[in-house]
PDB file of N, CA and C in Angstrom:
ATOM      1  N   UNK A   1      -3.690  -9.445   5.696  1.00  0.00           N
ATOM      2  CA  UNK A   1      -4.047 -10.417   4.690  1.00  0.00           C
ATOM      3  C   UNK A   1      -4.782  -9.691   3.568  1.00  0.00           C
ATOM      4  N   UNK A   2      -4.513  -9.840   2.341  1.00  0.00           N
ATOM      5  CA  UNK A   2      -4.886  -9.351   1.013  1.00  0.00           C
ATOM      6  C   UNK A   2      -5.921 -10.710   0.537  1.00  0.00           C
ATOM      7  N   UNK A   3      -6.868 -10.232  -0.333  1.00  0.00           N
ATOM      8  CA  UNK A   3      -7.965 -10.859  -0.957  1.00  0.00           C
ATOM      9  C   UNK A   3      -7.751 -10.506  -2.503  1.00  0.00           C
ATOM     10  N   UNK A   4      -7.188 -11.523  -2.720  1.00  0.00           N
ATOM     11  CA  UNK A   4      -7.914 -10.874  -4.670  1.00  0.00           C
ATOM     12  C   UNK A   4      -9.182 -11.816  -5.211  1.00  0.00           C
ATOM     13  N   UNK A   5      -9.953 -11.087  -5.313  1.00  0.00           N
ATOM     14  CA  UNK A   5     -11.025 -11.649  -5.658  1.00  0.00           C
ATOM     15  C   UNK A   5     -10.975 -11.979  -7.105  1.00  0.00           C
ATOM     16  N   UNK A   6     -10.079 -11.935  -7.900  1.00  0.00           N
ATOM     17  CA  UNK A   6      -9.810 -12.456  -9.185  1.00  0.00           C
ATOM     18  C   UNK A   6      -9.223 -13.721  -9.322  1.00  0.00           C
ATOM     19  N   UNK A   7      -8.553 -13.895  -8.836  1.00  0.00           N
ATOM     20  CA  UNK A   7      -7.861 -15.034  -8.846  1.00  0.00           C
ATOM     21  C   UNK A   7      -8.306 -16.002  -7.593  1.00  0.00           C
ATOM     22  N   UNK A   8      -9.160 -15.680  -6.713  1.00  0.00           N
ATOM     23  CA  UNK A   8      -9.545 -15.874  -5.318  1.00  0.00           C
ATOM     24  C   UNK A   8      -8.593 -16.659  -4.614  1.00  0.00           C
ATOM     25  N   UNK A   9      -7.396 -16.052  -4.734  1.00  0.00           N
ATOM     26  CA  UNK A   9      -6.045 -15.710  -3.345  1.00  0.00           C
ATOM     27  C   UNK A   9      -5.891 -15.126  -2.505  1.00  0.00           C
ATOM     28  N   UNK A  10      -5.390 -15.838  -1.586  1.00  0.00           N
ATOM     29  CA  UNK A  10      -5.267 -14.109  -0.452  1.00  0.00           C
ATOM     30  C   UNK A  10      -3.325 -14.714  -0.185  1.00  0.00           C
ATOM     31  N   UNK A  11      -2.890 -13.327   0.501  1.00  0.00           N
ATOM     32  CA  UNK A  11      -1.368 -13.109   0.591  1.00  0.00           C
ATOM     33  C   UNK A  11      -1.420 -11.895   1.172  1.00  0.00           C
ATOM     34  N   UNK A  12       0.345 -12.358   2.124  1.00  0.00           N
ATOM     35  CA  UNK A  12       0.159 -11.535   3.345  1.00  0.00           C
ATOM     36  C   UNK A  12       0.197  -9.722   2.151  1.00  0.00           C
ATOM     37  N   UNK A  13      -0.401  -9.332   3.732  1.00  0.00           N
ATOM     38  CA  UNK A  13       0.007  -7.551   2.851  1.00  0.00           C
ATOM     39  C   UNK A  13       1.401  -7.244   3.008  1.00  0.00           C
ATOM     40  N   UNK A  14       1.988  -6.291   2.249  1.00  0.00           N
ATOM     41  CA  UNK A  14       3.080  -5.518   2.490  1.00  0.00           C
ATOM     42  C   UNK A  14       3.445  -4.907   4.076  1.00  0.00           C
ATOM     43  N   UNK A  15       4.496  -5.402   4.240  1.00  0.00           N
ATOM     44  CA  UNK A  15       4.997  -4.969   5.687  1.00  0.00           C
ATOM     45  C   UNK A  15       5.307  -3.216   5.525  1.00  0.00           C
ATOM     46  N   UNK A  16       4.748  -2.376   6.191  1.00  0.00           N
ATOM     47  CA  UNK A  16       5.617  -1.352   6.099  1.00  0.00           C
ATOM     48  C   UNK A  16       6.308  -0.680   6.473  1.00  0.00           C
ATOM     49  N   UNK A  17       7.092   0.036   6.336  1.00  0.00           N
ATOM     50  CA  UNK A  17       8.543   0.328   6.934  1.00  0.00           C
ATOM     51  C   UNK A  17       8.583   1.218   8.455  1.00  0.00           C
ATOM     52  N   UNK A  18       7.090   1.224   8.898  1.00  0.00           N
ATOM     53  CA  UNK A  18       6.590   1.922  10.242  1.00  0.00           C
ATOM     54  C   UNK A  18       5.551   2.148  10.326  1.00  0.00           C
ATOM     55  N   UNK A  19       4.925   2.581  11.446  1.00  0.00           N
ATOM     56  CA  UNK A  19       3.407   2.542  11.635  1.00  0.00           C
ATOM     57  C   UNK A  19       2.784   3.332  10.846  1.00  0.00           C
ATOM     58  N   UNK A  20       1.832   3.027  10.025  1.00  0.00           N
ATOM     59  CA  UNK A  20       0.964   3.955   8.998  1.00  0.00           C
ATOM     60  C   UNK A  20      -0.465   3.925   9.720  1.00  0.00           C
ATOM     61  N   UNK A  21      -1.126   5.200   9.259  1.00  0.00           N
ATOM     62  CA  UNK A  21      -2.442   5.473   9.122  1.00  0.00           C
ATOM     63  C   UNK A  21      -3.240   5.038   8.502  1.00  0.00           C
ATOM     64  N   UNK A  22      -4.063   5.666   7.729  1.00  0.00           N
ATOM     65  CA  UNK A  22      -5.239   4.981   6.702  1.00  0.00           C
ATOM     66  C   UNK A  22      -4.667   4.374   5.424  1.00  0.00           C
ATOM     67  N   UNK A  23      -5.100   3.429   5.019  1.00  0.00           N
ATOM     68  CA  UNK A  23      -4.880   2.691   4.059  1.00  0.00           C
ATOM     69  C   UNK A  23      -5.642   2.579   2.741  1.00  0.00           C
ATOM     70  N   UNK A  24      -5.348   2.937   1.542  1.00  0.00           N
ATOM     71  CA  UNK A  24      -6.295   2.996   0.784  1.00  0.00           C
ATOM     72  C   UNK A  24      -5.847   2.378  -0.720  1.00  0.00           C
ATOM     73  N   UNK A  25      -6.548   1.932  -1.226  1.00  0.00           N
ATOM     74  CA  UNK A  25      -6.560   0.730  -2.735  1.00  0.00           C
ATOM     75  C   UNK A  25      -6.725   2.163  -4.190  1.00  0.00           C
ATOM     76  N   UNK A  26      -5.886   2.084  -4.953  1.00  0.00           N
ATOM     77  CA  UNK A  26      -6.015   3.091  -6.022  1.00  0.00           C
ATOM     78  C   UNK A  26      -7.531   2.676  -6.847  1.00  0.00           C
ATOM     79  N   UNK A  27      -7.928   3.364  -7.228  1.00  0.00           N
ATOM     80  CA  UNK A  27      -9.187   3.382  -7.762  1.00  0.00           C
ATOM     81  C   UNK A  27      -8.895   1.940  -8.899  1.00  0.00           C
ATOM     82  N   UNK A  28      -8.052   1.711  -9.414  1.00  0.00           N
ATOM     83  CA  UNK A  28      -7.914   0.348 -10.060  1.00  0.00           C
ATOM     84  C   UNK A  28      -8.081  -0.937  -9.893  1.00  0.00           C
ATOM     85  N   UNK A  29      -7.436  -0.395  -8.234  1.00  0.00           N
ATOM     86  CA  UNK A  29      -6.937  -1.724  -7.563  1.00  0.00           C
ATOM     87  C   UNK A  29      -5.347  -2.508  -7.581  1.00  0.00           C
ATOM     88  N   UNK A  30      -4.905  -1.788  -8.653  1.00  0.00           N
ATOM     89  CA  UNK A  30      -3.044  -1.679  -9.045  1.00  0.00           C
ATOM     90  C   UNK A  30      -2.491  -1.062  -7.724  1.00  0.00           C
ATOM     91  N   UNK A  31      -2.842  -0.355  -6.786  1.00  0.00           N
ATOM     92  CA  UNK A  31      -1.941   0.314  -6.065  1.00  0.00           C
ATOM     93  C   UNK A  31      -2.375   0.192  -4.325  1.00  0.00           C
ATOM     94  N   UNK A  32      -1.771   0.458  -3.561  1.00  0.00           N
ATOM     95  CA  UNK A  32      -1.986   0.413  -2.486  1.00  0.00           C
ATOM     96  C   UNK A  32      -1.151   1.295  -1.606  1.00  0.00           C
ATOM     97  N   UNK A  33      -2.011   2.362  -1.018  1.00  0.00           N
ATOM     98  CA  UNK A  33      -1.280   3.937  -0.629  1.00  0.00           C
ATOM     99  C   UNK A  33      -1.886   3.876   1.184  1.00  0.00           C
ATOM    100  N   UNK A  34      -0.758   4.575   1.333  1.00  0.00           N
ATOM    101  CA  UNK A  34      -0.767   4.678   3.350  1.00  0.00           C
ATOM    102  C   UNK A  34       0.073   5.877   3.249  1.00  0.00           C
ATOM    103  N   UNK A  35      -0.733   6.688   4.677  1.00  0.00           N
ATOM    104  CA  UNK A  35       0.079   7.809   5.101  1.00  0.00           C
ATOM    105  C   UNK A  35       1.205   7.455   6.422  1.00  0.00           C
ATOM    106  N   UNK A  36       1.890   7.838   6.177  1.00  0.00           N
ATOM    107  CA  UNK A  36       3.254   7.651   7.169  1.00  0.00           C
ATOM    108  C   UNK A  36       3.709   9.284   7.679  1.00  0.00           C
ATOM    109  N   UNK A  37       3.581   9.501   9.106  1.00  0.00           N
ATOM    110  CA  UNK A  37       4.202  10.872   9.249  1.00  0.00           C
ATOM    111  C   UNK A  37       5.706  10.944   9.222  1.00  0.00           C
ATOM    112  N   UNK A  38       6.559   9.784   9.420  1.00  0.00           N
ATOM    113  CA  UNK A  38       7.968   9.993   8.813  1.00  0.00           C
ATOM    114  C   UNK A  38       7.948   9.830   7.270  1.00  0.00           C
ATOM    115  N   UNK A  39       7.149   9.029   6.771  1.00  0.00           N
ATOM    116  CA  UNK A  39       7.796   8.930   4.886  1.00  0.00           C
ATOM    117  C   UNK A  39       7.029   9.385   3.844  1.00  0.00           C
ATOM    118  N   UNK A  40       5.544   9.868   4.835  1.00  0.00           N
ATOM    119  CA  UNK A  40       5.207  10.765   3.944  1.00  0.00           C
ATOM    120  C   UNK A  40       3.884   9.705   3.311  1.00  0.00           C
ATOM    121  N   UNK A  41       3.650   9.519   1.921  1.00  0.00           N
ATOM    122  CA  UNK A  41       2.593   8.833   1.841  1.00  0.00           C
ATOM    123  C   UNK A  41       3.363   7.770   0.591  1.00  0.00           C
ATOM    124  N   UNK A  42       2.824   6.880   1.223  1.00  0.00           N
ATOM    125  CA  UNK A  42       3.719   4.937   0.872  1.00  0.00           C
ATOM    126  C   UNK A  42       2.594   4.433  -0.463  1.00  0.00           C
ATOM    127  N   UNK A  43       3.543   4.100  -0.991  1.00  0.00           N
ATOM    128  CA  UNK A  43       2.522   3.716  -2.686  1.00  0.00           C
ATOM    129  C   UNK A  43       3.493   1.921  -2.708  1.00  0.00           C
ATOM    130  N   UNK A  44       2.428   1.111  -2.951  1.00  0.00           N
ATOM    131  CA  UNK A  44       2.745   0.087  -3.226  1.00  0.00           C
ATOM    132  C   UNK A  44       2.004  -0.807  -3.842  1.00  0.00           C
ATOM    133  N   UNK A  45       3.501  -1.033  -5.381  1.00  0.00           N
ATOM    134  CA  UNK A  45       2.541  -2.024  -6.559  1.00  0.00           C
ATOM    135  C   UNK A  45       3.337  -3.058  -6.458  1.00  0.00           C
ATOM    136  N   UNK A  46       3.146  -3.605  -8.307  1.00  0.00           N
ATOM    137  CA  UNK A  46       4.055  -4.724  -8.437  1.00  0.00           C
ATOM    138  C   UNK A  46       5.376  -4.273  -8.716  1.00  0.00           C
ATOM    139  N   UNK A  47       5.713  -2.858  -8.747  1.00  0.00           N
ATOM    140  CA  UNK A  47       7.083  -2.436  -9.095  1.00  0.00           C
ATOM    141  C   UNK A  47       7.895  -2.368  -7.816  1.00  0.00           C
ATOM    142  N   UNK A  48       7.202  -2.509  -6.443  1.00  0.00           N
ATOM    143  CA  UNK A  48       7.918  -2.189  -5.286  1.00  0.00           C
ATOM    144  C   UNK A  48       7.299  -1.400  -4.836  1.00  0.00           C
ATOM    145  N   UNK A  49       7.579  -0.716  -3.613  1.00  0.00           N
ATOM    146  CA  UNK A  49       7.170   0.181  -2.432  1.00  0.00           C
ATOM    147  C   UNK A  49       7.859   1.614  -2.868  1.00  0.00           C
ATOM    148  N   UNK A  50       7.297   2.665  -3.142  1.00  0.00           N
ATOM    149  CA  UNK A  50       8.014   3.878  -3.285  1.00  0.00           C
ATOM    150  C   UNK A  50       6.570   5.095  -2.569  1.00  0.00           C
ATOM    151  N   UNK A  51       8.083   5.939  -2.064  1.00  0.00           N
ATOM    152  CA  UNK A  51       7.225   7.029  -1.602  1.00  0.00           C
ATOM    153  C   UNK A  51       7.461   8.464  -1.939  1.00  0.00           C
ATOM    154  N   UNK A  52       5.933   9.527  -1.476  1.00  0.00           N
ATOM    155  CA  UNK A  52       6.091  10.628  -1.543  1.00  0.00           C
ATOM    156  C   UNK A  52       6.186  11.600  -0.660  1.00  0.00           C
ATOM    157  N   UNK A  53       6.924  12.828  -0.622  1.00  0.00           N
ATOM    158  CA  UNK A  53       7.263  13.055   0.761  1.00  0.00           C
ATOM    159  C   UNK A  53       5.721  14.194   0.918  1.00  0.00           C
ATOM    160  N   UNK A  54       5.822  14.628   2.408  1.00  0.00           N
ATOM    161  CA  UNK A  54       4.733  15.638   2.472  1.00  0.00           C
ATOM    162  C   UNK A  54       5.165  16.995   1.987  1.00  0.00           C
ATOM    163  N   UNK A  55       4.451  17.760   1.860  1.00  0.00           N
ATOM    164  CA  UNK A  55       4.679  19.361   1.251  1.00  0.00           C
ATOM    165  C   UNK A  55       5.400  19.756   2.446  1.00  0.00           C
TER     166      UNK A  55
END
């Protein structure tokens, strides 16, 4: 469950495409990043879910 304290809504979070690790909010608050050891590290805005792979 997501909180926006701006609009004071909440909505489910993004499902993600497998079990992730730590979860973390971009310093904005625009983004929302998880490490995945298959996909690498998971970025998700309002443009969709895209990822980066590991080195």
């Amino acid at each position: 469950m997501l909180w926006d304290p701006a609009t004071q809504v909440s909505s489910l979070a993004p499902e993600p495409p497998e079990t992730v690790g730590r979860m973390e909010w971009s310093p904005d608050g625009q983004k929302l990043y998880a490490a995945s050891q298959k996909h690498g590290v998971l970025c998700w805005s309002a443009d969709g879910l895209r990822h980066f792979d590991l080195p």
